[in-house]
Protein backbone atom coordinates (compact mmCIF):
# COMPACT_ATOMS: atom_id res chain seq x y z
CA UNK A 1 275.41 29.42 -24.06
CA UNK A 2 273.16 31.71 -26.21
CA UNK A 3 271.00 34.81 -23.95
CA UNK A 4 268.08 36.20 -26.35
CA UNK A 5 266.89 39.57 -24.72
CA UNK A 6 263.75 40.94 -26.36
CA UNK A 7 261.75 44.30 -26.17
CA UNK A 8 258.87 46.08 -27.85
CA UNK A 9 256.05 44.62 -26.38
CA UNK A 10 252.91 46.38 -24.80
CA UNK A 11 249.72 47.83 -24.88
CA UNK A 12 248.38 48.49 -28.17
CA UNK A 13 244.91 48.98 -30.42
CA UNK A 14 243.54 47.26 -32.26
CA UNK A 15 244.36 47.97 -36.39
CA UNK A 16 247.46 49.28 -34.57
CA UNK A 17 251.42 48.70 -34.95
CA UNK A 18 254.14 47.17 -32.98
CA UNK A 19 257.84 46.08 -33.43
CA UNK A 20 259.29 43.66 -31.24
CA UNK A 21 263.31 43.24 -30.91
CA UNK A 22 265.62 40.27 -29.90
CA UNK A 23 269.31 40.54 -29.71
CA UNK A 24 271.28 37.28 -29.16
CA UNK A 25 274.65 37.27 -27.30
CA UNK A 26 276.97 34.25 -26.47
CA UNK A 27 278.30 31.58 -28.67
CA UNK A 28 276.16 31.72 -32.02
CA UNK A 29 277.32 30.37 -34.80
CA UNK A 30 276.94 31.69 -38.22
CA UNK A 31 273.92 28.86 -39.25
CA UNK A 32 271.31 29.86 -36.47
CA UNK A 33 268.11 30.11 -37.40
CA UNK A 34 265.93 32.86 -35.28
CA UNK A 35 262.19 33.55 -35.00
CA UNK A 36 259.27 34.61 -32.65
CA UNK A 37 256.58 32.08 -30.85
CA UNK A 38 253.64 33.18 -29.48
CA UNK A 39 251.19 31.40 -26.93
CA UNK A 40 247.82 33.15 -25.76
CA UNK A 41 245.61 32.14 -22.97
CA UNK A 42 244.41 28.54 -23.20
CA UNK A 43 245.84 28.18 -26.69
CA UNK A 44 248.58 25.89 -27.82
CA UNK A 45 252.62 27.93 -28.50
CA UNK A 46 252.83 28.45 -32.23
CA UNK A 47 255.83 29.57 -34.28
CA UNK A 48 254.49 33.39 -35.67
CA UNK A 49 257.31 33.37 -37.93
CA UNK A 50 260.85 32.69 -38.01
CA UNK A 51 263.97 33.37 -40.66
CA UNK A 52 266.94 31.35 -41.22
CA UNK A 53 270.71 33.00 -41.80
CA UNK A 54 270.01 33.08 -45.18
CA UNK A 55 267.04 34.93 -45.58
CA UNK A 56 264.21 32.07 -46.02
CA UNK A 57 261.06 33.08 -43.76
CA UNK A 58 258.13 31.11 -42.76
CA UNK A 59 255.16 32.29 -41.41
CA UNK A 60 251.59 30.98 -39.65
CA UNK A 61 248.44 31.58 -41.78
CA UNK A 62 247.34 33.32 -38.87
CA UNK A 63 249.85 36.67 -39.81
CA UNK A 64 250.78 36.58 -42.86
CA UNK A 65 250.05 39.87 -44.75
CA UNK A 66 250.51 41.46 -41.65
CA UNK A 67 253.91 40.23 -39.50
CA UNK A 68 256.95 41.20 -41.37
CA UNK A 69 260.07 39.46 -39.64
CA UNK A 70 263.26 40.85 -40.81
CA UNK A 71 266.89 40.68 -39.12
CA UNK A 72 270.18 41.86 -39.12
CA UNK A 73 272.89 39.51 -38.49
CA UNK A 74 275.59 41.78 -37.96
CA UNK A 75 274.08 42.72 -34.43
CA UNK A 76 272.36 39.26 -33.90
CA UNK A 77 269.17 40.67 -33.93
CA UNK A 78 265.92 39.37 -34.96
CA UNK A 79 262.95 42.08 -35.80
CA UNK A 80 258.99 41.58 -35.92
CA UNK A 81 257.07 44.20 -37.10
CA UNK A 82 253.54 43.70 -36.51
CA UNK A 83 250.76 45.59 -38.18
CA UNK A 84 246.68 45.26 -38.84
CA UNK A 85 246.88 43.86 -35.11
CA UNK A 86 243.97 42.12 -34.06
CA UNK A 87 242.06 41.34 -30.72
CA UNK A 88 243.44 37.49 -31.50
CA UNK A 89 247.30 38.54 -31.84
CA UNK A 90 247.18 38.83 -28.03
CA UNK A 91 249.86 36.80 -26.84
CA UNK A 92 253.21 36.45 -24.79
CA UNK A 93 255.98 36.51 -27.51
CA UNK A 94 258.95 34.78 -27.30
CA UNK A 95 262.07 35.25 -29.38
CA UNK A 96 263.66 32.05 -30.48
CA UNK A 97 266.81 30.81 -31.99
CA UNK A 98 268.15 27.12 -33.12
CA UNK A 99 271.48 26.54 -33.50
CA UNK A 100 271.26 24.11 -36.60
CA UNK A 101 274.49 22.05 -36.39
CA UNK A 102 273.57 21.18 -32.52
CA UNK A 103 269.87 21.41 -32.78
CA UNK A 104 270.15 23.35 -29.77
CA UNK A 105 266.82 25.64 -28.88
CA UNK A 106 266.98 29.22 -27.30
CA UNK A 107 264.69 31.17 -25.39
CA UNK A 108 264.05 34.64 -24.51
CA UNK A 109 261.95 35.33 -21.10
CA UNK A 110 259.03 36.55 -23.28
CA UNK A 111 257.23 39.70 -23.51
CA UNK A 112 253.69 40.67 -23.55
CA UNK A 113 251.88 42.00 -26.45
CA UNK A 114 247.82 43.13 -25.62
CA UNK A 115 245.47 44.21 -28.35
CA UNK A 116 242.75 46.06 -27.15
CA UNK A 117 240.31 48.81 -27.50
């Protein structure tokens, strides 16, 4: 079992920074992929951006230029920095994490990120 605890979130302005934080503990294995969803009100959950083991990244169209997701794998721990935020990057975020040899999906309990004058 894999517990992904996250913190960072909040209040901020818009044109503003935040970083959000996610540190896995349990059985992880060395192929686990980890990343940050976000749903806002009445909108569908999409993947903000994510980053395998190895370094690859993805990201939605939505941040890109902005979101910079980074992580250190020593300490399990997933970064996203967020920058340029917008009225529209008001969501709850929730740190995620796939175990790719069980296709097993992990949550974190989500935190809240406002952008707002």
């Amino acid at each position: 079992q894999v517990q992904l605890v996250e913190s960072g979130g909040g209040l901020v302005q818009p044109g503003g920074s935040l970083r959000l934080s996610c540190t896995a503990s349990g059985s992880i294995r060395s192929i686990y992929t980890m990343g940050w969803y976000r749903q806002a009100p009445g909108k569908q959950r999409e993947l903000a951006a994510s980053m395998t083991s190895g370094g690859s990244t993805t990201y939605s169209d939505s941040v890109k230029g902005r979101f910079t997701i980074s992580r250190d794998n020593a300490k399990n721990t997933v970064y996203l920095q967020m920058n340029s935020l917008k009225p529209e990057d008001t969501a709850v975020y929730s740190c995620w994490g796939y175990d790719v040899i069980t296709r097993r999906h992990d949550w974190g309990q989500g935190t809240q990120v406002t952008v707002s004058s």
